[in-house]
N, C-alpha and C. Protein backbone atom coordinates (compact mmCIF):
# COMPACT_ATOMS: atom_id res chain seq x y z
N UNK A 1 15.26 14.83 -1.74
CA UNK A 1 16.15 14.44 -0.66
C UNK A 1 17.16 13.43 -1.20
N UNK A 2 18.44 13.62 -0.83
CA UNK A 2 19.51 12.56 -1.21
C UNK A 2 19.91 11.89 -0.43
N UNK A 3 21.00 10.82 -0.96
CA UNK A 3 21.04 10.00 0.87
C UNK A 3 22.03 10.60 1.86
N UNK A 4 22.69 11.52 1.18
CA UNK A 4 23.43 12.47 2.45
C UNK A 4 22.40 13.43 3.31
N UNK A 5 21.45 13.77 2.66
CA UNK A 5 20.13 14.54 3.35
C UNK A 5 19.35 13.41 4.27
N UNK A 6 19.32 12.54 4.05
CA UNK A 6 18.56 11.38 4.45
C UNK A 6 19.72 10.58 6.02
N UNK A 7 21.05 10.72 5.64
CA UNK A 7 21.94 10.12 6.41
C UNK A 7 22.01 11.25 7.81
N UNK A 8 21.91 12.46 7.22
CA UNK A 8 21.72 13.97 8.22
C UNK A 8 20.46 13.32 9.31
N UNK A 9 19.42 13.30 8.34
CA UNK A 9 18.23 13.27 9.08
C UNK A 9 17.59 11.92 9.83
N UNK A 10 18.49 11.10 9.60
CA UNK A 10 18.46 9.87 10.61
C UNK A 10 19.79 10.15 11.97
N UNK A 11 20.78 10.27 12.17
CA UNK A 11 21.52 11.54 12.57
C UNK A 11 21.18 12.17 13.64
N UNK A 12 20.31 13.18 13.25
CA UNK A 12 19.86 13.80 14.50
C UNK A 12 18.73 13.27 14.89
N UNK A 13 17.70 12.62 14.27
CA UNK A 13 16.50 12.18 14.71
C UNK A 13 17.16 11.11 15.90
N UNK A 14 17.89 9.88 15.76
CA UNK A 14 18.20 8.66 16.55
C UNK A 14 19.35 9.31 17.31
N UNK A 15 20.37 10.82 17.39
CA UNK A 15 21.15 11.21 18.12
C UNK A 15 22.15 9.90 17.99
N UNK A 16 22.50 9.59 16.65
CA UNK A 16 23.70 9.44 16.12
C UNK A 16 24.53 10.01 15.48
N UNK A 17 25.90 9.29 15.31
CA UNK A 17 26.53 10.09 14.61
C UNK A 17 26.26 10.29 12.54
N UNK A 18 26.74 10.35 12.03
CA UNK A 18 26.74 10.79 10.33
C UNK A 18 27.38 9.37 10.01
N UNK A 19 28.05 8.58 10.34
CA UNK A 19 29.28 7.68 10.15
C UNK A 19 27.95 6.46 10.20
N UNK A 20 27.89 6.64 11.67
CA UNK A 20 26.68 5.48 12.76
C UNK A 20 25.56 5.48 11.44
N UNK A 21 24.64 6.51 11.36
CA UNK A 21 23.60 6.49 10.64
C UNK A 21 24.12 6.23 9.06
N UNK A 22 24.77 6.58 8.20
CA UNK A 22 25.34 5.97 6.91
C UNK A 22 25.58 4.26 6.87
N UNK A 23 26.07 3.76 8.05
CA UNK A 23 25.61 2.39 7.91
C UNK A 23 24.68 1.75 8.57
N UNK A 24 23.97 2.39 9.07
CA UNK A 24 22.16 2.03 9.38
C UNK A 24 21.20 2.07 8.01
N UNK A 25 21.68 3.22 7.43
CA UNK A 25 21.07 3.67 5.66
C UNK A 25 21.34 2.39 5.08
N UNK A 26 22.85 2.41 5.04
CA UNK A 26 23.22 1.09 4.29
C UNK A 26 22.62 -0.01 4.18
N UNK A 27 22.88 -0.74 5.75
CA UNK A 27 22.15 -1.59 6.43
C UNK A 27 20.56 -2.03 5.96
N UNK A 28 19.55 -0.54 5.84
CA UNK A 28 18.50 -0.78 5.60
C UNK A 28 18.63 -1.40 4.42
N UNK A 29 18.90 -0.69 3.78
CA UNK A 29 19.40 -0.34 1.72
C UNK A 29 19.32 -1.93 1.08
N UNK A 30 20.59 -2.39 1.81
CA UNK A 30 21.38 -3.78 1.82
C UNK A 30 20.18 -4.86 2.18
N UNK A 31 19.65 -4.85 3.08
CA UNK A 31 18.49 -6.03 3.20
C UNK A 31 17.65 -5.91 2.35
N UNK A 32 16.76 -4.87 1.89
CA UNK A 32 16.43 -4.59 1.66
C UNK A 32 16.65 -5.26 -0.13
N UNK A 33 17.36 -4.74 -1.02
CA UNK A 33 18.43 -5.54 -2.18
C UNK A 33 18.41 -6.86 -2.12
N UNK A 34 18.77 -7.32 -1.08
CA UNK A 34 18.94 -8.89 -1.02
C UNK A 34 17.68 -9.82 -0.62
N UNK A 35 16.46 -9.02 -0.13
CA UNK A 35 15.57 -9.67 0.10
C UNK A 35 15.06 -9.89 -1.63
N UNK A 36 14.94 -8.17 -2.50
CA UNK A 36 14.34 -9.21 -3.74
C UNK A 36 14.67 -9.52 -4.50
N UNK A 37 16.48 -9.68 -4.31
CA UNK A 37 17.21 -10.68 -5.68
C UNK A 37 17.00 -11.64 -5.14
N UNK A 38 16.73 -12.39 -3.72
CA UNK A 38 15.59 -13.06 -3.42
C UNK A 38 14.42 -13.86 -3.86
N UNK A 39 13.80 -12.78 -4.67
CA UNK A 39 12.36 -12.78 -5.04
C UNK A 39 11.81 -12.82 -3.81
N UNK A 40 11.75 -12.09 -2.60
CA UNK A 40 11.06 -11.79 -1.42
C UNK A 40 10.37 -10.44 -1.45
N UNK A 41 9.10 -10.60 -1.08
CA UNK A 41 8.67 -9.18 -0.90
C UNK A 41 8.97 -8.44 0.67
N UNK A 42 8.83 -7.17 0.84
CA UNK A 42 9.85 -6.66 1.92
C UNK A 42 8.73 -5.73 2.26
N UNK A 43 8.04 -5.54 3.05
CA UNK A 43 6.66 -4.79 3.35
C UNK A 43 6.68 -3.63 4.41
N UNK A 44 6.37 -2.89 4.53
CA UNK A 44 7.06 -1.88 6.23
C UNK A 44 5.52 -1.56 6.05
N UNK A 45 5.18 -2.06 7.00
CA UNK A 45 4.05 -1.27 7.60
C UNK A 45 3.92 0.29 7.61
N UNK A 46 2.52 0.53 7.17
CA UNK A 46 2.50 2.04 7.22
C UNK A 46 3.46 2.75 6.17
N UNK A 47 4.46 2.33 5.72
CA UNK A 47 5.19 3.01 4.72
C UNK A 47 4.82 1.93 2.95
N UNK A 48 4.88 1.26 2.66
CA UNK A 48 4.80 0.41 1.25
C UNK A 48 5.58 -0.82 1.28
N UNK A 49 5.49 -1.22 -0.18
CA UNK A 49 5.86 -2.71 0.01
C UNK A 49 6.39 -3.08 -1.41
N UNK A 50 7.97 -3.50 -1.36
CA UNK A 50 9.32 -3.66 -2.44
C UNK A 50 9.20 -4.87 -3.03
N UNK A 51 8.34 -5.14 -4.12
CA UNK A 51 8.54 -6.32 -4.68
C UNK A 51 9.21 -6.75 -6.43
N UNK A 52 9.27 -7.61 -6.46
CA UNK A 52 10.36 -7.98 -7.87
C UNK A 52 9.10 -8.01 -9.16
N UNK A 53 8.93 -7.65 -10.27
CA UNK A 53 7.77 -7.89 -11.57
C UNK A 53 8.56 -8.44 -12.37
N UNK A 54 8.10 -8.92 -13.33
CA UNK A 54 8.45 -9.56 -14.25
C UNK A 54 7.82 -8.65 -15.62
N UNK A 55 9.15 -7.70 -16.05
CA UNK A 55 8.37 -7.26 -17.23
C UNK A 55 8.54 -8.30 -18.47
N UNK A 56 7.64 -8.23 -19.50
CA UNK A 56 7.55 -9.28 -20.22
C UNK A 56 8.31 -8.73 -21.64
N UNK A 57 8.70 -9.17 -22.64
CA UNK A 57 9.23 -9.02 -23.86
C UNK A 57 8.91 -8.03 -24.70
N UNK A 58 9.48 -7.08 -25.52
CA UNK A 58 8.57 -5.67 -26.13
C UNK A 58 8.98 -5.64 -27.53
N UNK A 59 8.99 -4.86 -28.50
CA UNK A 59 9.28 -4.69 -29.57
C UNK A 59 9.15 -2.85 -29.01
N UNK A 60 10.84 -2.28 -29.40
CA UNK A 60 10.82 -1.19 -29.01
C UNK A 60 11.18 -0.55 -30.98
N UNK A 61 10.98 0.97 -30.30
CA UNK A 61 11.97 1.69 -31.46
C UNK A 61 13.01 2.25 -31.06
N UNK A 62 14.66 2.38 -31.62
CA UNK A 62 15.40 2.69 -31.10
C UNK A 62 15.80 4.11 -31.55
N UNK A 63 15.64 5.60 -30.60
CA UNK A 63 15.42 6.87 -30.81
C UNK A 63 16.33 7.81 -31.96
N UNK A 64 17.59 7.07 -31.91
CA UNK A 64 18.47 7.10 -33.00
C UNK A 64 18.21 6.65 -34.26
N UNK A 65 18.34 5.89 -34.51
CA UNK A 65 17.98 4.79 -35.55
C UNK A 65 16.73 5.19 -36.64
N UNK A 66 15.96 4.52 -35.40
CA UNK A 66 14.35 4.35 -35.93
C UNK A 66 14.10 3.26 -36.17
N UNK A 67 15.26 1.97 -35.68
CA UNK A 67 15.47 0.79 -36.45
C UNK A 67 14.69 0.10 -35.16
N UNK A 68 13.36 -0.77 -35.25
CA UNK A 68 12.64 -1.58 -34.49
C UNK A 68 13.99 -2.60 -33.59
N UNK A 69 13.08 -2.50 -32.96
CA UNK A 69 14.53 -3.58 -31.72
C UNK A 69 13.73 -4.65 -31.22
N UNK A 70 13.93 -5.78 -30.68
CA UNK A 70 13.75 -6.69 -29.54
C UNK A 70 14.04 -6.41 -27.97
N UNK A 71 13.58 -5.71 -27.05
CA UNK A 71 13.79 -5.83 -25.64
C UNK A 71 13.52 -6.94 -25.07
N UNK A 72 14.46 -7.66 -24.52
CA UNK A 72 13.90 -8.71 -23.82
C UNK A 72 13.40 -9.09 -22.66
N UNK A 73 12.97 -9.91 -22.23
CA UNK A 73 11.74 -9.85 -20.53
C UNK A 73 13.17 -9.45 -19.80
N UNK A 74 12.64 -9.02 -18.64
CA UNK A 74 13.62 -9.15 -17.45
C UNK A 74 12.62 -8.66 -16.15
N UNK A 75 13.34 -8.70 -15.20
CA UNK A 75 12.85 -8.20 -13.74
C UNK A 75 13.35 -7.11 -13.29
N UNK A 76 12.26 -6.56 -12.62
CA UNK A 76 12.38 -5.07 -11.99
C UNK A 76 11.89 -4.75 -10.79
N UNK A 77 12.71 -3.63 -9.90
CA UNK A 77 11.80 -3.71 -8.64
C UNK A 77 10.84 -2.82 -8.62
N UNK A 78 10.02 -2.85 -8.02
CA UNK A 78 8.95 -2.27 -8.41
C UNK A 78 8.37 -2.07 -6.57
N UNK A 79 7.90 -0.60 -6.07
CA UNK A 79 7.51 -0.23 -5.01
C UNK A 79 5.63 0.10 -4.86
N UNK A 80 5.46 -0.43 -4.03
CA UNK A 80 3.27 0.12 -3.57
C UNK A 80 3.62 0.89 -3.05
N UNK A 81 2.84 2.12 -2.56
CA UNK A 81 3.14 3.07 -1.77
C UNK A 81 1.87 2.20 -0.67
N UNK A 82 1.87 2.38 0.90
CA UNK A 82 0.86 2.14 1.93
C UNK A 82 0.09 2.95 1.78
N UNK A 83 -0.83 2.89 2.17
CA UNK A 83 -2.37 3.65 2.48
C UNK A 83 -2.01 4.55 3.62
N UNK A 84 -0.92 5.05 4.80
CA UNK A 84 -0.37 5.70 5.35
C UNK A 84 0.38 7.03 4.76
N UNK A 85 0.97 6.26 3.53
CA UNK A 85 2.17 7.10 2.95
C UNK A 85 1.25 8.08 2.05
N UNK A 86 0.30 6.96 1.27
CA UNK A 86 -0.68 8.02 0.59
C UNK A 86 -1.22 8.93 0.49
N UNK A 87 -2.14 8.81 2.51
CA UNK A 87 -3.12 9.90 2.63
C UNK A 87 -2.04 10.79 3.70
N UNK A 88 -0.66 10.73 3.64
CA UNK A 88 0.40 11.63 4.62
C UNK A 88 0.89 12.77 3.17
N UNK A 89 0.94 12.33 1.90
CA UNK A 89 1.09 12.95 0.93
C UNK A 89 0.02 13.54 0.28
């Protein structure tokens, strides 16, 4: 599903328009972003829960090369799926 499939299907579900529901998507999208540059976790019941990790420092190989690299730590978002979403899949 893409977010034009996704913008459709909020759309007719809430009997909005395509325009209306694209910035409801947004809307979600957007809080959602800003809660975990944040560092907030963002939880929806019944669906999972959006939080920030901290991956830590690596020693990679680079696929070209072959020449060992340094990756350095950074943060990532990282999603749980709920115990809803789980046993619905």
């Amino acid at each position: 599903m893409t977010k034009k499939d996704l913008v459709a299907h909020v759309a007719s579900e809430a009997g909005l328009t395509k325009k209306q529901a694209g910035m409801a998507v947004d809307s979600v999208f957007g809080g959602i972003k800003k809660a975990l540059k944040k560092g907030s976790k963002v939880g929806l019941v019944g669906f999972g829960t959006f939080s920030v990790k901290q991956r830590k420092a690596r020693v990679g190989v680079h696929p070209r090369t072959q020449k060992r690299m340094q990756y350095p730590a950074k943060k990532v978002p990282y999603f749980k799926p709920g115990k809803a979403l789980k046993d619905g899949v």
